[in-house]
C-alpha atoms as a PDB file:
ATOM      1  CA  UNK A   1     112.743  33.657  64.753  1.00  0.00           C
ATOM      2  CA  UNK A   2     113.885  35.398  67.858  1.00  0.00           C
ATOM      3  CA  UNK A   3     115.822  38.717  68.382  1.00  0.00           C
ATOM      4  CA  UNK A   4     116.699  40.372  71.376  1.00  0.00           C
ATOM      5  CA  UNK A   5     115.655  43.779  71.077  1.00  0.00           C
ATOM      6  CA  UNK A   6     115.701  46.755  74.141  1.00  0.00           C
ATOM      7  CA  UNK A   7     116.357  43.578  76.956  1.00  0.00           C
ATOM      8  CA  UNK A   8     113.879  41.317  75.703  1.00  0.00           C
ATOM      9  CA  UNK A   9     113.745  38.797  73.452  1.00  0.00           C
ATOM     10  CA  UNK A  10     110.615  39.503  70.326  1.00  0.00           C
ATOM     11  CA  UNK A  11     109.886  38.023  67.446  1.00  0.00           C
ATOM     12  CA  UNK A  12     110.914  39.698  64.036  1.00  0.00           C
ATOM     13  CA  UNK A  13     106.994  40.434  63.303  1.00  0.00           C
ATOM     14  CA  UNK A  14     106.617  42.018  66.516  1.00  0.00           C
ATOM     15  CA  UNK A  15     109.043  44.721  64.691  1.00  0.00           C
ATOM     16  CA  UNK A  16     108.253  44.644  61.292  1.00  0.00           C
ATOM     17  CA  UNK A  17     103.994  44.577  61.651  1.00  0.00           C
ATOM     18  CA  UNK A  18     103.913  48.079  63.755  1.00  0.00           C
ATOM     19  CA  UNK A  19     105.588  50.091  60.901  1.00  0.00           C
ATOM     20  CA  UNK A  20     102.944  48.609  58.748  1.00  0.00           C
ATOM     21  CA  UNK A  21     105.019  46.211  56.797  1.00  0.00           C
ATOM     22  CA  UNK A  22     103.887  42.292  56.294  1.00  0.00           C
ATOM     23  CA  UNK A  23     106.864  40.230  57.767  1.00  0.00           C
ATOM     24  CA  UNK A  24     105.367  37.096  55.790  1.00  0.00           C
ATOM     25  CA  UNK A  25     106.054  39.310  52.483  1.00  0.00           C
ATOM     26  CA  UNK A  26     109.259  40.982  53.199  1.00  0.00           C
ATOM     27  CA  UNK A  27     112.156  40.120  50.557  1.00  0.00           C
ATOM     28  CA  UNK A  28     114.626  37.479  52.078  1.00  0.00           C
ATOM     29  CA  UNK A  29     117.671  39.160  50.250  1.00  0.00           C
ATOM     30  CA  UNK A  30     117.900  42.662  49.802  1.00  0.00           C
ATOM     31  CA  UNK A  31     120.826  44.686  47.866  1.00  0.00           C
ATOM     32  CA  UNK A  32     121.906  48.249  47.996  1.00  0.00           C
ATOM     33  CA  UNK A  33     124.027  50.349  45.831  1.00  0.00           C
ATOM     34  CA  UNK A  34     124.814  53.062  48.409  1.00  0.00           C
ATOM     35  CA  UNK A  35     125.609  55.906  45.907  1.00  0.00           C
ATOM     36  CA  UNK A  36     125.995  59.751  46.618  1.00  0.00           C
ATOM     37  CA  UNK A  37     128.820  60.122  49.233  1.00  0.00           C
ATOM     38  CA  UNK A  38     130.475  62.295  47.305  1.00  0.00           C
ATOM     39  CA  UNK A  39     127.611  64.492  45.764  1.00  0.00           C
ATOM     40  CA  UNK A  40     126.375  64.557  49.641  1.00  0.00           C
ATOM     41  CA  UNK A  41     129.810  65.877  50.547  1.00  0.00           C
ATOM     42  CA  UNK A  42     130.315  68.445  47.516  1.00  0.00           C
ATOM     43  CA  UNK A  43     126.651  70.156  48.286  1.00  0.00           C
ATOM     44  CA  UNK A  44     127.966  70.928  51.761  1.00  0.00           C
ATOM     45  CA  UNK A  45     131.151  71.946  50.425  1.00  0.00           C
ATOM     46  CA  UNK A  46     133.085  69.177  51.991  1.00  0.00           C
ATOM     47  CA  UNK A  47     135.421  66.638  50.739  1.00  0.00           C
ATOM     48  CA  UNK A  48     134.229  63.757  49.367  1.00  0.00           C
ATOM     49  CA  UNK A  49     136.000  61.881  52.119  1.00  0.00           C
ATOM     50  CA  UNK A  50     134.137  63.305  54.446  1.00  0.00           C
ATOM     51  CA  UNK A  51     131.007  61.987  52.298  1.00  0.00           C
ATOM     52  CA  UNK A  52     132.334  58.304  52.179  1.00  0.00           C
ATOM     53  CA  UNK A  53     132.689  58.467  56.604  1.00  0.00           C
ATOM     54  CA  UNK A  54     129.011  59.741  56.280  1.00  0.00           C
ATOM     55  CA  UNK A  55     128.419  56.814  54.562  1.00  0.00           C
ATOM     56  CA  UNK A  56     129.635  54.441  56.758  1.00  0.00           C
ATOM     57  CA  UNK A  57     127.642  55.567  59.542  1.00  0.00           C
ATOM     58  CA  UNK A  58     124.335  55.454  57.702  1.00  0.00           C
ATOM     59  CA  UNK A  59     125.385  51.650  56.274  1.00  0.00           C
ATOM     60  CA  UNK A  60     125.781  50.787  60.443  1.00  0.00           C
ATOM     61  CA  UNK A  61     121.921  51.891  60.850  1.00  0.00           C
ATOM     62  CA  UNK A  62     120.713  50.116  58.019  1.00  0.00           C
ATOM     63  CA  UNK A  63     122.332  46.706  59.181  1.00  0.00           C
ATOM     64  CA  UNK A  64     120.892  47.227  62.587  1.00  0.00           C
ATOM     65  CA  UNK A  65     117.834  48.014  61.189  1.00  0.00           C
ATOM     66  CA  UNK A  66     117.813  44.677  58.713  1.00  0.00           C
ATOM     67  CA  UNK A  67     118.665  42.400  61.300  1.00  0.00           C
ATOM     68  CA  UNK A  68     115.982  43.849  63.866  1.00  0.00           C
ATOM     69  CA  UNK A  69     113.405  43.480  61.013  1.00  0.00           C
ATOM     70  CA  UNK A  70     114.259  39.698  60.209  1.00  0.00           C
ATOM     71  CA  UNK A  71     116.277  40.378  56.725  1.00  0.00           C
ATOM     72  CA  UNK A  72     117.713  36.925  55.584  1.00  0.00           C
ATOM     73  CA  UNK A  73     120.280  38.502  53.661  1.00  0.00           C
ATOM     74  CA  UNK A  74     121.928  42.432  53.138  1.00  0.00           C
ATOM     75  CA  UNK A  75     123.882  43.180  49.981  1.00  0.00           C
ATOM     76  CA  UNK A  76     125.667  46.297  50.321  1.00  0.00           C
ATOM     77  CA  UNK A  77     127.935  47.441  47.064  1.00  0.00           C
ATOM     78  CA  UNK A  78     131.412  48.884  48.884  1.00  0.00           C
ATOM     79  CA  UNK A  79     133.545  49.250  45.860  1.00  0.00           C
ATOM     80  CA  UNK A  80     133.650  47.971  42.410  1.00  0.00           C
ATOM     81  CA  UNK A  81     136.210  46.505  39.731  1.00  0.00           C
ATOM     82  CA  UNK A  82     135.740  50.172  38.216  1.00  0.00           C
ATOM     83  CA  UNK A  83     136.116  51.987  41.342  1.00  0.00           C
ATOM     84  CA  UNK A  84     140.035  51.948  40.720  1.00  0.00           C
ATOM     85  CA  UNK A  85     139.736  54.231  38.115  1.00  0.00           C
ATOM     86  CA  UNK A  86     139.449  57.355  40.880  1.00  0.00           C
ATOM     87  CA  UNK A  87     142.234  59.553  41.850  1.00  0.00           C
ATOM     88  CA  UNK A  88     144.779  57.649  43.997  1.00  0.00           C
ATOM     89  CA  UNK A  89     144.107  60.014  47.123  1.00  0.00           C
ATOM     90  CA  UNK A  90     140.716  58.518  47.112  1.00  0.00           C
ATOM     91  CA  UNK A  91     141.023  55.006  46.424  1.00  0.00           C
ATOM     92  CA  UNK A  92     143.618  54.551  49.497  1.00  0.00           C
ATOM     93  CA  UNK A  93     141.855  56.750  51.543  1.00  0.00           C
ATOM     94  CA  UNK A  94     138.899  53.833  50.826  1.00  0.00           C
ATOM     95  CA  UNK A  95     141.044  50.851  51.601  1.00  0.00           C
ATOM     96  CA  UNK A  96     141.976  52.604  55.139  1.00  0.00           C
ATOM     97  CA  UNK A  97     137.950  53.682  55.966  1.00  0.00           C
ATOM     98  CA  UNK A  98     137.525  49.398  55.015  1.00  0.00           C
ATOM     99  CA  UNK A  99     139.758  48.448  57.680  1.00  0.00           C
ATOM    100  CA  UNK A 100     138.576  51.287  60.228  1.00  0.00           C
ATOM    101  CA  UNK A 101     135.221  50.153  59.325  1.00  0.00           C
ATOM    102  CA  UNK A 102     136.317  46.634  60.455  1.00  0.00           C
ATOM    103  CA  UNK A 103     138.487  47.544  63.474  1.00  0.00           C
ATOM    104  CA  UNK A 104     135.360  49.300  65.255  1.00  0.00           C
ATOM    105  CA  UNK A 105     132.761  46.955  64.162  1.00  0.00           C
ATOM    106  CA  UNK A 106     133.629  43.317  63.997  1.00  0.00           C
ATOM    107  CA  UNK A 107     133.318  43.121  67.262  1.00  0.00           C
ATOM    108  CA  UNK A 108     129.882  44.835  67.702  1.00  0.00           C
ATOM    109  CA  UNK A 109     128.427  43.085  64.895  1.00  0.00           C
ATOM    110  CA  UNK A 110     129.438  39.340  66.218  1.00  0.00           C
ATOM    111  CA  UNK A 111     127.761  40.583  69.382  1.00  0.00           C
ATOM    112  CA  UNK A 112     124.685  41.225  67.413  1.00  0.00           C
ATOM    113  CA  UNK A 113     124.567  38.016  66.015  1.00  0.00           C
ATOM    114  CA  UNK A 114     125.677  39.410  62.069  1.00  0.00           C
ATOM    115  CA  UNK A 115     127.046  36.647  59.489  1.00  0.00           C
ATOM    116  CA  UNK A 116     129.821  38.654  57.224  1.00  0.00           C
ATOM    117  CA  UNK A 117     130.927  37.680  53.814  1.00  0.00           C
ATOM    118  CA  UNK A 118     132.476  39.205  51.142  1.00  0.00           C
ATOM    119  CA  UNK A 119     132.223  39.270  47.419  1.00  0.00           C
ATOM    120  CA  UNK A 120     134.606  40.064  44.740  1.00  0.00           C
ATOM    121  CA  UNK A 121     138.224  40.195  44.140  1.00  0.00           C
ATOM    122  CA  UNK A 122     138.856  39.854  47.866  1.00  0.00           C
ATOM    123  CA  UNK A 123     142.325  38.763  47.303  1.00  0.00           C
ATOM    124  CA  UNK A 124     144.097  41.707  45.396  1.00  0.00           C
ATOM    125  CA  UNK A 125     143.058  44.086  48.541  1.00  0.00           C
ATOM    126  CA  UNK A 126     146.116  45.469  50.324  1.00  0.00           C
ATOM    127  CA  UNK A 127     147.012  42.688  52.363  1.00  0.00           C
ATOM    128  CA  UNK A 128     146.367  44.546  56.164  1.00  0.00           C
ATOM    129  CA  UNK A 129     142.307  44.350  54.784  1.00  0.00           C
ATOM    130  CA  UNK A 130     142.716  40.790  53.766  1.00  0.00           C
ATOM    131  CA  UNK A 131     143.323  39.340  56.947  1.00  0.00           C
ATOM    132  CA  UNK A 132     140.992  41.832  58.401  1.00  0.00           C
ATOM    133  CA  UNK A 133     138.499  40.285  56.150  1.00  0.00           C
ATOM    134  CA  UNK A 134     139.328  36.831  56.839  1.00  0.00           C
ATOM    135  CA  UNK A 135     139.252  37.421  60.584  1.00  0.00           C
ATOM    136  CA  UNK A 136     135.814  38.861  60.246  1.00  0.00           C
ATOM    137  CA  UNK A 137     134.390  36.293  58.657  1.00  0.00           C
ATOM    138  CA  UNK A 138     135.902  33.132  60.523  1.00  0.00           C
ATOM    139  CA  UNK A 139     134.826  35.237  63.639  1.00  0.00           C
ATOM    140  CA  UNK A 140     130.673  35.573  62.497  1.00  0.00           C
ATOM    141  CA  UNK A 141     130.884  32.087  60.478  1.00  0.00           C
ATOM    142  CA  UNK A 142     128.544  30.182  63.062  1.00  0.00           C
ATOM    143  CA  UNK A 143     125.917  33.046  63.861  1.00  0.00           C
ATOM    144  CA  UNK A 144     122.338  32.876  63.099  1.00  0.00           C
ATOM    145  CA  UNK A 145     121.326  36.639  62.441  1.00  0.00           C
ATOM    146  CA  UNK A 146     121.459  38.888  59.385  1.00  0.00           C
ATOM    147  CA  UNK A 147     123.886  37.791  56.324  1.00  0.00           C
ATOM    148  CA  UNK A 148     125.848  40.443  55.671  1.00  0.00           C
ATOM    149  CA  UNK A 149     127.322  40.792  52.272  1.00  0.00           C
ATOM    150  CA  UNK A 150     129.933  43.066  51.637  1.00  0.00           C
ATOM    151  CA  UNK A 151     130.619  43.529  47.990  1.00  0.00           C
ATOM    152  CA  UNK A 152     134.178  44.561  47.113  1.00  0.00           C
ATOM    153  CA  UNK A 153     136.807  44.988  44.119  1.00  0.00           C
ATOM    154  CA  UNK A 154     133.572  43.421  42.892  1.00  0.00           C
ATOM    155  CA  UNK A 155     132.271  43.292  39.486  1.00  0.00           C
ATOM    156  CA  UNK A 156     128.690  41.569  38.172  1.00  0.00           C
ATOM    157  CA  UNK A 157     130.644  40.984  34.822  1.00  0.00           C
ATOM    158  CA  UNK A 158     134.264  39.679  36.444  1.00  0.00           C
ATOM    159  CA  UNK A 159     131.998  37.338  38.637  1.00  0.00           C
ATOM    160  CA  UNK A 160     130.384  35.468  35.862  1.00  0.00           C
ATOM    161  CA  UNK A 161     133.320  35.109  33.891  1.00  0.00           C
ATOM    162  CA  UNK A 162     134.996  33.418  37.009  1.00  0.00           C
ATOM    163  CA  UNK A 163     132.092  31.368  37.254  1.00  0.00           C
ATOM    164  CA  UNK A 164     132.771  30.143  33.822  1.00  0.00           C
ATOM    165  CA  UNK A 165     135.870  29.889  34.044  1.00  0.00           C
ATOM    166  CA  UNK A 166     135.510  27.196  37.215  1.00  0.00           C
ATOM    167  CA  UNK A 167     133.067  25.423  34.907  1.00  0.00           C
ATOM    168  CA  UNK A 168     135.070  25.528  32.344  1.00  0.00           C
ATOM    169  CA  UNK A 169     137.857  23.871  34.398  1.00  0.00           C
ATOM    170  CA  UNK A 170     135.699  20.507  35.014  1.00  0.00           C
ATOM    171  CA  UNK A 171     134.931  19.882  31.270  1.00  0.00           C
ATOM    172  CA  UNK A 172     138.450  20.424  30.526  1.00  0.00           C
ATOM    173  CA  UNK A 173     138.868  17.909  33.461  1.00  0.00           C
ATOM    174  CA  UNK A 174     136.267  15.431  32.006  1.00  0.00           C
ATOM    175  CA  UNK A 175     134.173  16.110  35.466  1.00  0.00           C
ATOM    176  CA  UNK A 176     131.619  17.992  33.786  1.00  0.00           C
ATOM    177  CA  UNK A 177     129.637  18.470  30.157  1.00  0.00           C
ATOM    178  CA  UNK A 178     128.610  20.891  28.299  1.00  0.00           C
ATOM    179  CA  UNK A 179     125.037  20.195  28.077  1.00  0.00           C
ATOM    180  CA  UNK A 180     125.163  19.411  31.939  1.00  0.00           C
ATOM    181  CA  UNK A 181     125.718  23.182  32.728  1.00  0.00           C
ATOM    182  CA  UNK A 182     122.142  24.778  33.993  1.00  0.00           C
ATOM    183  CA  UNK A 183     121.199  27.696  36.075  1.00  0.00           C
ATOM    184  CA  UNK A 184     121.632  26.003  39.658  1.00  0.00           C
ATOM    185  CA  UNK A 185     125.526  24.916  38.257  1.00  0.00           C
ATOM    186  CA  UNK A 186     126.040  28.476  37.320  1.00  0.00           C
ATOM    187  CA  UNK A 187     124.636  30.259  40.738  1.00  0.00           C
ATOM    188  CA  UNK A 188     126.687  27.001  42.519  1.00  0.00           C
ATOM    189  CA  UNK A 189     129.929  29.079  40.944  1.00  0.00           C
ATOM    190  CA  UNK A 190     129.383  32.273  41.886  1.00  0.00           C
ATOM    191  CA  UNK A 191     130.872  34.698  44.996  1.00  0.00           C
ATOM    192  CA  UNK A 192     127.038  34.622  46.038  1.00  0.00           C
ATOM    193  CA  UNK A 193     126.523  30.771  46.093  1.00  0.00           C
ATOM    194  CA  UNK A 194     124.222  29.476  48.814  1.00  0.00           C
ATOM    195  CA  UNK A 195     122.611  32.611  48.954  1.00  0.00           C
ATOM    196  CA  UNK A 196     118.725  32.980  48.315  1.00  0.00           C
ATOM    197  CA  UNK A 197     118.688  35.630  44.678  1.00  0.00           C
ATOM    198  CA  UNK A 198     117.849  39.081  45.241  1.00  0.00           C
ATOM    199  CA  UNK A 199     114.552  40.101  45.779  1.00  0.00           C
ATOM    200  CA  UNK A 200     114.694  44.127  46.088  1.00  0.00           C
ATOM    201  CA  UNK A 201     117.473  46.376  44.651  1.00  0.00           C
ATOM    202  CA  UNK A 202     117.752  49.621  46.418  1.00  0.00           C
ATOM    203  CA  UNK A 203     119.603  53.097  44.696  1.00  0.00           C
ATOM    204  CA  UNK A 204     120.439  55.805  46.305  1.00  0.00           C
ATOM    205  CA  UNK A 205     120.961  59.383  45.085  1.00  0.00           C
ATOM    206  CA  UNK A 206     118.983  59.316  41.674  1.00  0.00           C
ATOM    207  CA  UNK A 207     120.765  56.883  39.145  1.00  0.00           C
ATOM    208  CA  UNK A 208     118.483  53.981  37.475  1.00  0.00           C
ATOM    209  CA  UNK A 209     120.923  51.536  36.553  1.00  0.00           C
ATOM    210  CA  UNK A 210     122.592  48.391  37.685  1.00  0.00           C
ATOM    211  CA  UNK A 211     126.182  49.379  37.372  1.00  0.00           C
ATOM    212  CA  UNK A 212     127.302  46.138  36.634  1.00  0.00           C
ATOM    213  CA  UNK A 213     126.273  44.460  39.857  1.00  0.00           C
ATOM    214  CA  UNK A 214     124.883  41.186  40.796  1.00  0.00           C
ATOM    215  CA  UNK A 215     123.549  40.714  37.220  1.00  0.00           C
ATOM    216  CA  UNK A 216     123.034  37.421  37.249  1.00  0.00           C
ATOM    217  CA  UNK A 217     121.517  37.351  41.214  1.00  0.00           C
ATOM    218  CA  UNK A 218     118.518  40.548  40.205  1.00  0.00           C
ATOM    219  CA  UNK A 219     117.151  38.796  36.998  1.00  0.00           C
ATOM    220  CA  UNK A 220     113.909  38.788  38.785  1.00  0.00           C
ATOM    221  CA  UNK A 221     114.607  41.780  41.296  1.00  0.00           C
ATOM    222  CA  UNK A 222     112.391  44.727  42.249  1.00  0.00           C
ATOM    223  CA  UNK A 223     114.024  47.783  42.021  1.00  0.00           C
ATOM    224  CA  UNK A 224     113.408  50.886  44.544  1.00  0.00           C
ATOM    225  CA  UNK A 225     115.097  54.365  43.844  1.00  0.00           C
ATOM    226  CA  UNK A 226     115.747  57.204  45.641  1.00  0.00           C
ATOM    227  CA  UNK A 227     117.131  60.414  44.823  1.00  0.00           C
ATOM    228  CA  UNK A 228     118.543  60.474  48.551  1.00  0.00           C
ATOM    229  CA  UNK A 229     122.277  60.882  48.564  1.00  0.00           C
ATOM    230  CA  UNK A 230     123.994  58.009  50.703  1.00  0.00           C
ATOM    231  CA  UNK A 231     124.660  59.465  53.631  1.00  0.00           C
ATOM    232  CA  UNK A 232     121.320  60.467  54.591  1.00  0.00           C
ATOM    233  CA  UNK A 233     119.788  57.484  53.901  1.00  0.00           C
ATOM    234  CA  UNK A 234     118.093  56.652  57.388  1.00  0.00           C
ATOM    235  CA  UNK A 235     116.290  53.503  58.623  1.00  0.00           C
ATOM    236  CA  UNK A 236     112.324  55.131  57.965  1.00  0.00           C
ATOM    237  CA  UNK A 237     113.797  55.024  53.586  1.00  0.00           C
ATOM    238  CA  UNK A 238     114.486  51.781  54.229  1.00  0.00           C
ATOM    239  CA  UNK A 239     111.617  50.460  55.746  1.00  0.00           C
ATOM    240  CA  UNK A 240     109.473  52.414  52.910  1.00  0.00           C
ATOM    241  CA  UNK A 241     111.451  51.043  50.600  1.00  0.00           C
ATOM    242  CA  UNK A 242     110.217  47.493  52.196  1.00  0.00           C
ATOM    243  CA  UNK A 243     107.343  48.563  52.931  1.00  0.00           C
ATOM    244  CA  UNK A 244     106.737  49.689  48.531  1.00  0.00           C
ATOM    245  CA  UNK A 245     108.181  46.275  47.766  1.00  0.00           C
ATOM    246  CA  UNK A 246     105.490  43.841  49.991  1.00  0.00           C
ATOM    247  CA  UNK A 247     102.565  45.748  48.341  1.00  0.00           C
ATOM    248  CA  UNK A 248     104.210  44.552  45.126  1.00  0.00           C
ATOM    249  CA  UNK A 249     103.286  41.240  42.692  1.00  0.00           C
ATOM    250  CA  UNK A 250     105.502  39.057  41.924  1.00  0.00           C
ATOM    251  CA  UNK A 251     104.957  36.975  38.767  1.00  0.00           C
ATOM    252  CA  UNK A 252     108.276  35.944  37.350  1.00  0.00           C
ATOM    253  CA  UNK A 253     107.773  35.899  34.004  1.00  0.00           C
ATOM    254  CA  UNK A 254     103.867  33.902  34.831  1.00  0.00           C
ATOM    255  CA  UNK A 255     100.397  35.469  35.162  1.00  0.00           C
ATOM    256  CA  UNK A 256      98.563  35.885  37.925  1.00  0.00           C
ATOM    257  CA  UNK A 257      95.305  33.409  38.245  1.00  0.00           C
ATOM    258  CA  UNK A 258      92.078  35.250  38.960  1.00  0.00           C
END
């Protein structure tokens, strides 16, 4: 696994091992709810607005920063199925920072090798981000770096139930039984399908909770929180949030031989 880095080409190790971080135990998919934008903005005495375009630029640093490390997969939670609950103003001013965010970097990241794809209720999105979103992800289909996961009018809950409801669909259509449905048939169905589960949850600004996302993906997940806002969430959190997670044991539900 090669990545050119200042000119030259390195391995992934060569980056990860100096900030003391194993490369062999780094989590293949990582996920991040990037919360705080607008508590970020309010304790400066700005508009929350100004907190989400924060955002945005800290989310740029953390992708460059998981694909230099050798991350398999980024996770990043943009906006939920709840998130249409806020105040008008701020919800459209969200859609337009989407498709600014992909005007300015589509480009850059299919230069730096990125794989895009996004998760949720793509669909109902004003129809400008749609395309947009389509574009992006035709453009970065055949590169080999970083997948980056973009999760939005997305819901852990609404993802499931669509899952079932495409399973449901074969049985009704004889092309599937009941007692043939396992685990691998229900990940199969899901927005995330192909995708490794996630191995470290990250949290930004103080909550400790899932808020409803990728519920079925984190049943074995680490969790790392932070009561960093968002927007100054830099690349040395995330690598000691890495870092925490390789010192970790994993068990999954076994016990560890001595």
């Amino acid at each position: 696994m090669w990545k050119k880095i200042f000119g030259r080409f390195i391995r992934h190790e060569q980056v990860a091992e100096p900030f003391g971080i194993n490369h062999a135990r780094l989590p293949r998919h990582v996920a991040i709810i990037m919360d705080g934008n607008g508590r970020w903005a309010k304790r400066k005495g700005l508009l929350r607005t100004v907190g989400h375009r924060a955002g945005v630029d800290a989310l740029r640093e953390i992708l460059r920063t998981a694909g230099r490390i050798g991350i398999d997969v980024l996770t990043v939670y943009a906006f939920s199925t709840e998130n249409w609950k806020r105040p008008h103003e701020e919800v459209d001013f969200l859609m337009q920072l989407f498709s600014e965010y992909l005007d300015k970097e589509t480009q850059n990241m299919h230069d730096d090798n990125v794989r895009i794809r996004f998760l949720g209720r793509v669909g109902e999105l004003p129809s400008v981000l749609v395309q947009k979103v389509h574009y992006a992800e035709k453009l970065m289909q055949n590169n080999t770096g970083v997948r980056f996961c973009v999760a939005v009018n997305y819901g852990g809950q609404d993802e499931i139930c669509r899952a079932f409801q495409v399973l449901a669909e074969k049985i009704k259509d004889s092309k599937l039984l009941p007692a043939d449905i396992t685990p691998d048939l229900v990940s199969d169905a899901l927005d995330t399908h192909g995708l490794p589960p996630v191995d470290l949850v990250i949290r930004t600004s103080g909550d400790m909770r899932v808020s409803n996302f990728l519920l079925w993906q984190t049943a074995y997940a680490e969790f790392w929180f932070t009561d960093t806002n968002w927007p100054e969430f830099t690349p040395q959190h995330f690598l000691a949030a890495l870092r925490d997670y390789t010192k970790r044991e994993r068990r999954f539900g076994g016990i560890k031989e001595k």
